[in-house]
N, C-alpha and C. Protein backbone atom coordinates (compact mmCIF):
# COMPACT_ATOMS: atom_id res chain seq x y z
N UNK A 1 -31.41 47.10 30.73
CA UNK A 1 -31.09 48.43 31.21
C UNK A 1 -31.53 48.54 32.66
N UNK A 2 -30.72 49.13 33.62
CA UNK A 2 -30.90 49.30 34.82
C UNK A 2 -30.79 50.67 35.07
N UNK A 3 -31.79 51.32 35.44
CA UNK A 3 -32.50 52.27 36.03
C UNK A 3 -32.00 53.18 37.31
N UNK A 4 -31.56 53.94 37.83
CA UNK A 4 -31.54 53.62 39.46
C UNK A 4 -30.96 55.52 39.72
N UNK A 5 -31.39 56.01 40.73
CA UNK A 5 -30.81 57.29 41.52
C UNK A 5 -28.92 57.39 41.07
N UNK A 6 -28.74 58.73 40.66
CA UNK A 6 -27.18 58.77 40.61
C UNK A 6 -26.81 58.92 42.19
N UNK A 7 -25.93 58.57 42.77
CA UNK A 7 -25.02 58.99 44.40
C UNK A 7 -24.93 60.40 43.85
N UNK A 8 -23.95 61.75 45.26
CA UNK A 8 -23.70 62.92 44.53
C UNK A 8 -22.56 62.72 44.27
N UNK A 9 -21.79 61.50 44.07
CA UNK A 9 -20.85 61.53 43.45
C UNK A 9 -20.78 61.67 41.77
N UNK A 10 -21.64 60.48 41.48
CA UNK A 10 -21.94 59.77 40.75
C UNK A 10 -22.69 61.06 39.60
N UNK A 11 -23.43 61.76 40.60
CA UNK A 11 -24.12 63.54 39.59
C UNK A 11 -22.85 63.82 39.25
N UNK A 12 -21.73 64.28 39.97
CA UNK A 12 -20.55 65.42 39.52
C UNK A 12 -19.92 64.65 38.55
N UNK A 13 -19.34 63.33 38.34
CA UNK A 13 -19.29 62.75 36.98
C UNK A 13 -19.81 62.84 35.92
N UNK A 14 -21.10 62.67 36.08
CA UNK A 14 -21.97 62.79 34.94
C UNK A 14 -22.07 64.12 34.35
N UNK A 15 -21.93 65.26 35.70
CA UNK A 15 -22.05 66.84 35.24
C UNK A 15 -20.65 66.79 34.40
N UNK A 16 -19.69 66.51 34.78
CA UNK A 16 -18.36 67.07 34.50
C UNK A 16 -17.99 66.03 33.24
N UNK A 17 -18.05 64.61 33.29
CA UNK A 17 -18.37 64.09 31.91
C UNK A 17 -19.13 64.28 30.68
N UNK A 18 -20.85 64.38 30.79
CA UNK A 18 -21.02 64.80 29.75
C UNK A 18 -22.43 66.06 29.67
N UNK A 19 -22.45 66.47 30.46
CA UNK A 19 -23.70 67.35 31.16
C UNK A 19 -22.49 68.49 30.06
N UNK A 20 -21.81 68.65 30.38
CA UNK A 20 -20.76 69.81 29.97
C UNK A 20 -20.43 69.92 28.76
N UNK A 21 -20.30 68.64 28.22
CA UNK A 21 -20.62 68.32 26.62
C UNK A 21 -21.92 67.81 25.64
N UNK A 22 -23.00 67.80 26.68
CA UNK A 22 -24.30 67.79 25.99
C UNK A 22 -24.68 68.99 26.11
N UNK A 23 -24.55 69.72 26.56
CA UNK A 23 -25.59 70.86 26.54
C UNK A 23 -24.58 72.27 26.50
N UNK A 24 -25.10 73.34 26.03
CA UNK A 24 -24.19 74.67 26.08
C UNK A 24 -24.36 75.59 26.88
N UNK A 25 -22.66 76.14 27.36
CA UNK A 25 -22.84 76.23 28.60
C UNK A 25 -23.86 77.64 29.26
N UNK A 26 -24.45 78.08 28.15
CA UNK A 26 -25.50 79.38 28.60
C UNK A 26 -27.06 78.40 28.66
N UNK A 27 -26.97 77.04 28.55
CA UNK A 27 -28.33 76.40 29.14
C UNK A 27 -27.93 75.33 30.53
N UNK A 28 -26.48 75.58 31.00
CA UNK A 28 -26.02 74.66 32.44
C UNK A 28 -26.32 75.31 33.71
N UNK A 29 -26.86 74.73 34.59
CA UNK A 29 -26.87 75.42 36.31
C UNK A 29 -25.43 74.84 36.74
N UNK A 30 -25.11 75.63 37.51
CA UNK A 30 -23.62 75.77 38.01
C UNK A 30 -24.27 74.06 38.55
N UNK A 31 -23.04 73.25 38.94
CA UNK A 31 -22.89 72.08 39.37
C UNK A 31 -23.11 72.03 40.98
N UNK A 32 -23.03 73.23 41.69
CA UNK A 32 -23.09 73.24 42.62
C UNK A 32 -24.78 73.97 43.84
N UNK A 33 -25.30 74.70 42.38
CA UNK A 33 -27.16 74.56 42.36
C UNK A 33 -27.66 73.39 42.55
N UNK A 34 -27.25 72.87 41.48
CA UNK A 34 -27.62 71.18 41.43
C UNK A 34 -27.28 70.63 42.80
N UNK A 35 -26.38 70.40 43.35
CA UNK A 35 -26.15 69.71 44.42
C UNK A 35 -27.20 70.29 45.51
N UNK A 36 -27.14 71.56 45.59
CA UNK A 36 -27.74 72.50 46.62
C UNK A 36 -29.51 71.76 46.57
N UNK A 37 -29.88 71.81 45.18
CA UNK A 37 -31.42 71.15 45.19
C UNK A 37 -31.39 69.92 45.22
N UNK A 38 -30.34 69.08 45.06
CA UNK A 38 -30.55 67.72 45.59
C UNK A 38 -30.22 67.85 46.88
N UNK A 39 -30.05 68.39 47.73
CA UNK A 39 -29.99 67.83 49.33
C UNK A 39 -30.92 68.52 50.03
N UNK A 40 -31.97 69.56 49.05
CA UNK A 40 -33.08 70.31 49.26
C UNK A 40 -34.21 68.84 48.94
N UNK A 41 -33.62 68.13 48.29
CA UNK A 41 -34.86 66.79 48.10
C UNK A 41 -35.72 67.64 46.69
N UNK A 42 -35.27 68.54 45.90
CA UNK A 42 -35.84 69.43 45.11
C UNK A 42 -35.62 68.98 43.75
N UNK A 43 -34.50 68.22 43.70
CA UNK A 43 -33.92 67.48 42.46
C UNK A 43 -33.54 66.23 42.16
N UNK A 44 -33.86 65.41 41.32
CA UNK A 44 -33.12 63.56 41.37
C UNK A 44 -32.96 63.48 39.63
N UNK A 45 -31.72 62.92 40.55
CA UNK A 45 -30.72 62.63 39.14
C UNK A 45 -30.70 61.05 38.85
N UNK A 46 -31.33 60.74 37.61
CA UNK A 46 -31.12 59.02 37.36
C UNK A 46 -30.62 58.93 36.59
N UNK A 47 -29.37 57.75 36.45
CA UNK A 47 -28.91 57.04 35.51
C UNK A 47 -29.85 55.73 34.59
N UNK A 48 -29.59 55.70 33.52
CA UNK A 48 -29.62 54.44 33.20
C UNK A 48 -28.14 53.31 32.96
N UNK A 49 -27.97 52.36 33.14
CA UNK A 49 -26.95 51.58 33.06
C UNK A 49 -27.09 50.61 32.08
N UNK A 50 -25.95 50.12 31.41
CA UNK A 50 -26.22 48.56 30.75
C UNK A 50 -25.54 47.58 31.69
N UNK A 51 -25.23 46.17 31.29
CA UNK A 51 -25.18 45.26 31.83
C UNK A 51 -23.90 44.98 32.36
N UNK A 52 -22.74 45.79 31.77
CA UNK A 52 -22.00 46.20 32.44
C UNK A 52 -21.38 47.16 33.18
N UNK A 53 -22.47 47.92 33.76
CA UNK A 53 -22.51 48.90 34.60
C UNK A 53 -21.82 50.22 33.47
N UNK A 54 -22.23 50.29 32.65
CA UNK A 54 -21.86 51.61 31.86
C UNK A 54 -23.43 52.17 31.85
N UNK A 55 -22.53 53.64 31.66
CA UNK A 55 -23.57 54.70 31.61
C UNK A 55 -24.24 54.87 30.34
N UNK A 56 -25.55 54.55 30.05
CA UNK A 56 -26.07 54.97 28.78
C UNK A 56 -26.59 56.01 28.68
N UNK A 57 -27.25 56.34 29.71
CA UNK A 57 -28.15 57.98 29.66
C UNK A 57 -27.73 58.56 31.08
N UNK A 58 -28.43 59.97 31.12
CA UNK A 58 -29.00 60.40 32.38
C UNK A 58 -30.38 61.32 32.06
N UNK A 59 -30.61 61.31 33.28
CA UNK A 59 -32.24 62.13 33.42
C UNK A 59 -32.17 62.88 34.64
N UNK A 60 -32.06 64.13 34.68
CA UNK A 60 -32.15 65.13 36.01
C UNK A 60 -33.49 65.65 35.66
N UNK A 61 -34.10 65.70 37.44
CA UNK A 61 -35.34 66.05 37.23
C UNK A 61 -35.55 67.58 38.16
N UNK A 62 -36.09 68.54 38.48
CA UNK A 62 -36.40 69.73 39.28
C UNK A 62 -37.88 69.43 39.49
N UNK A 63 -38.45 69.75 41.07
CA UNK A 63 -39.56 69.25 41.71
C UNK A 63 -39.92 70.83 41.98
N UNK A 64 -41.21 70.75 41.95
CA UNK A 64 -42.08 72.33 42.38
C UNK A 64 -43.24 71.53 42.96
N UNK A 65 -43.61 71.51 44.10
CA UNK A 65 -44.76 70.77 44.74
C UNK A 65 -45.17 69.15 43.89
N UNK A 66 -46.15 69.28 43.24
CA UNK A 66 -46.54 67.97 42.62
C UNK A 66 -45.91 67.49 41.59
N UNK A 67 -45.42 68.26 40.60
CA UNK A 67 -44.39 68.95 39.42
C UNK A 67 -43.30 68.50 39.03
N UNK A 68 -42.83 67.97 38.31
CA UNK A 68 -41.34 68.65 37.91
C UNK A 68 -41.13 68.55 36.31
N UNK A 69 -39.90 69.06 36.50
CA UNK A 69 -39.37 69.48 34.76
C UNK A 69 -38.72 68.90 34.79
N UNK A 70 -38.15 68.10 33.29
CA UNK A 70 -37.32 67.24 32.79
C UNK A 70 -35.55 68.27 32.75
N UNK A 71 -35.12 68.11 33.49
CA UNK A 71 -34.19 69.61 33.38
C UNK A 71 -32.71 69.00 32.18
N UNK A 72 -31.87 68.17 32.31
CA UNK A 72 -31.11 67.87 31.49
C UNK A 72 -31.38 65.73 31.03
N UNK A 73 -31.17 65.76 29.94
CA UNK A 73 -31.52 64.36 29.41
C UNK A 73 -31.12 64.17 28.30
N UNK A 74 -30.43 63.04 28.16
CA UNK A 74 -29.43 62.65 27.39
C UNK A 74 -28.78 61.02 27.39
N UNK A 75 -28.50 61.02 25.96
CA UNK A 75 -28.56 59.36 25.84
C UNK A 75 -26.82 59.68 25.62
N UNK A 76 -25.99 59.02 25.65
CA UNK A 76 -24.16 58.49 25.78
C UNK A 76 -24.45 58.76 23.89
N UNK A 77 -23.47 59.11 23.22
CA UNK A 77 -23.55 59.26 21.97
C UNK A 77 -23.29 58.39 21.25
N UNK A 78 -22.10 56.87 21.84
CA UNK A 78 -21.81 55.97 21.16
C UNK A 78 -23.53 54.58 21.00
N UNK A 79 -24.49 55.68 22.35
CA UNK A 79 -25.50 54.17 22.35
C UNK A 79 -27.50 55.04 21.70
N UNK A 80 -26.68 56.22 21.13
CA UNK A 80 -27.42 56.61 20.28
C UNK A 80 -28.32 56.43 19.30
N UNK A 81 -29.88 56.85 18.99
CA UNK A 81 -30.06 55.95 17.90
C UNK A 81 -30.38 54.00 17.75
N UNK A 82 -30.29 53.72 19.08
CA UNK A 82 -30.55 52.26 19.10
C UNK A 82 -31.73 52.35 19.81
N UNK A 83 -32.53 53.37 20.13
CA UNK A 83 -34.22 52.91 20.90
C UNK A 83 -33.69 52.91 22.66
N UNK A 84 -32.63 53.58 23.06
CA UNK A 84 -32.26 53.64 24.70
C UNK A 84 -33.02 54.64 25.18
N UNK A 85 -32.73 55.60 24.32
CA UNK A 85 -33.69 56.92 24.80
C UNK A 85 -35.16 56.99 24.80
N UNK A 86 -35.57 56.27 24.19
CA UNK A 86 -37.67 55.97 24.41
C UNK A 86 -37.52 55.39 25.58
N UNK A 87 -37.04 54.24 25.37
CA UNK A 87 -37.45 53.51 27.13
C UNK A 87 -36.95 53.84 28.08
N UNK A 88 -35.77 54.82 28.18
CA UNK A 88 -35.42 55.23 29.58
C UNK A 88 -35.81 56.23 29.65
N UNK A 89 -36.44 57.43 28.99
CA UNK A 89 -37.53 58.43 29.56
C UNK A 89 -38.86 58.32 29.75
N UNK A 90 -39.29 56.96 29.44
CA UNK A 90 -40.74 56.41 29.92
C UNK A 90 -40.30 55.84 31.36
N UNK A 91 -39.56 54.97 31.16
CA UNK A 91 -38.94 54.95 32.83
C UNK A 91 -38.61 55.87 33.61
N UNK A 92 -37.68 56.87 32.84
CA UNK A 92 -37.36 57.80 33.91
C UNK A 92 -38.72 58.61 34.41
N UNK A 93 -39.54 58.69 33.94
CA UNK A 93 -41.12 59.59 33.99
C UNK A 93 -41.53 58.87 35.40
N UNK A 94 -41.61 57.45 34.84
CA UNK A 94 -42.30 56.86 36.03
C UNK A 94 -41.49 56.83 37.75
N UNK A 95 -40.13 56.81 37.54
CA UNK A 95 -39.79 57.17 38.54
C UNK A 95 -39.79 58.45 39.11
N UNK A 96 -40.10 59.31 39.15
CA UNK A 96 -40.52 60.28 39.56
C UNK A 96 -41.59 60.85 40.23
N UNK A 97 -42.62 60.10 40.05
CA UNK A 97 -43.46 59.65 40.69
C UNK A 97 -44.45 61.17 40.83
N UNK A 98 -43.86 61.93 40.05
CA UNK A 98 -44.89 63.35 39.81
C UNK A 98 -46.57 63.19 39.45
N UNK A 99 -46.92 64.31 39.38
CA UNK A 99 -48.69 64.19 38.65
C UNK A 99 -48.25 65.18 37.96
N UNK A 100 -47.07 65.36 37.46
CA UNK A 100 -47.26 66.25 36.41
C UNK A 100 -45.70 66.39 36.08
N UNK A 101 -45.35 65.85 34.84
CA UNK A 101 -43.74 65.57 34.20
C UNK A 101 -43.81 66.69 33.46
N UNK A 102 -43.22 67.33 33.19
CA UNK A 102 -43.00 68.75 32.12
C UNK A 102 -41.66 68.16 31.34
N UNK A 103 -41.81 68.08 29.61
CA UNK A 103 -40.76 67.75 28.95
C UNK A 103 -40.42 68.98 28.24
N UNK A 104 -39.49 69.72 27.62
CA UNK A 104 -39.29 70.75 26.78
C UNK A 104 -38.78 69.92 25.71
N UNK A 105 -38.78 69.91 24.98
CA UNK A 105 -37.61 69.21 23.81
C UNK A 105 -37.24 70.27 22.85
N UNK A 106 -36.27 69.97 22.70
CA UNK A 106 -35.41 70.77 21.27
C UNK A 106 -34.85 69.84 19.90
N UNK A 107 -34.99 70.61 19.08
CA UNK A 107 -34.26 69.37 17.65
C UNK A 107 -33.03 69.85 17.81
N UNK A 108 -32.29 68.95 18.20
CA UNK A 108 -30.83 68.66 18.11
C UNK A 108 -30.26 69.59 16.67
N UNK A 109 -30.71 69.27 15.40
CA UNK A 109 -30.30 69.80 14.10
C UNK A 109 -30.70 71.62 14.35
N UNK A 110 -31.50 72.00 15.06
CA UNK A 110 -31.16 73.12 14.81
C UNK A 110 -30.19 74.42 15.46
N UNK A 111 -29.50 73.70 15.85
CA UNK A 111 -28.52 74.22 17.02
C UNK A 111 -26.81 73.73 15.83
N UNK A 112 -27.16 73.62 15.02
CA UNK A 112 -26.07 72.59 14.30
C UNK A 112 -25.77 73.74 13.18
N UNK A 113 -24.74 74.50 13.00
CA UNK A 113 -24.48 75.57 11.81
C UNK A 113 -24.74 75.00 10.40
């Protein structure tokens, strides 16, 4: 798995691919916030990749001085369930390079009718 900063191209894909279908849309920041705090240096968006340059996850992060919050995170649904998501949010943590990671988590099942 390869690790690495999304381009802002590379964010608006990921927003418009599956940012839009992971999450609902009364918990999304307009796509264009996002951009606004990444060129504020306020936000970083990482991919993880496999070996053939496919997307397995992403990890967007929001910075407040030393800080930040885990803001959207998400593993590809077909690579689900195989152990991608432990090691690329221990990675993604460490890149970030915060003194202080804030995770929220939610159970997936209870959002499920």
């Amino acid at each position: 798995m390869n690790i690495r900063e999304l381009t802002i191209e590379e964010v608006r894909k990921v927003y418009k691919d599956h940012v839009r279908e992971d999450f609902p849309r009364e918990e999304r920041k307009p796509l264009s916030r996002i951009e606004k705090t990444i060129k504020e240096g306020k936000y970083l968006c990482l991919g993880a990749f496999g070996e053939k340059g496919e997307l397995l996850g992403y990890a967007f992060f929001v910075f407040e001085k030393e800080a930040c919050l885990l803001d959207y995170y998400a593993v590809v649904p077909e690579m689900r369930g195989k152990g991608i998501g432990s090691a690329f949010l221990q990675e993604a943590v460490k890149n970030t390079r915060a003194e202080v990671t804030i995770i929220e988590i939610e159970d997936p099942e209870a959002s499920v009718p």
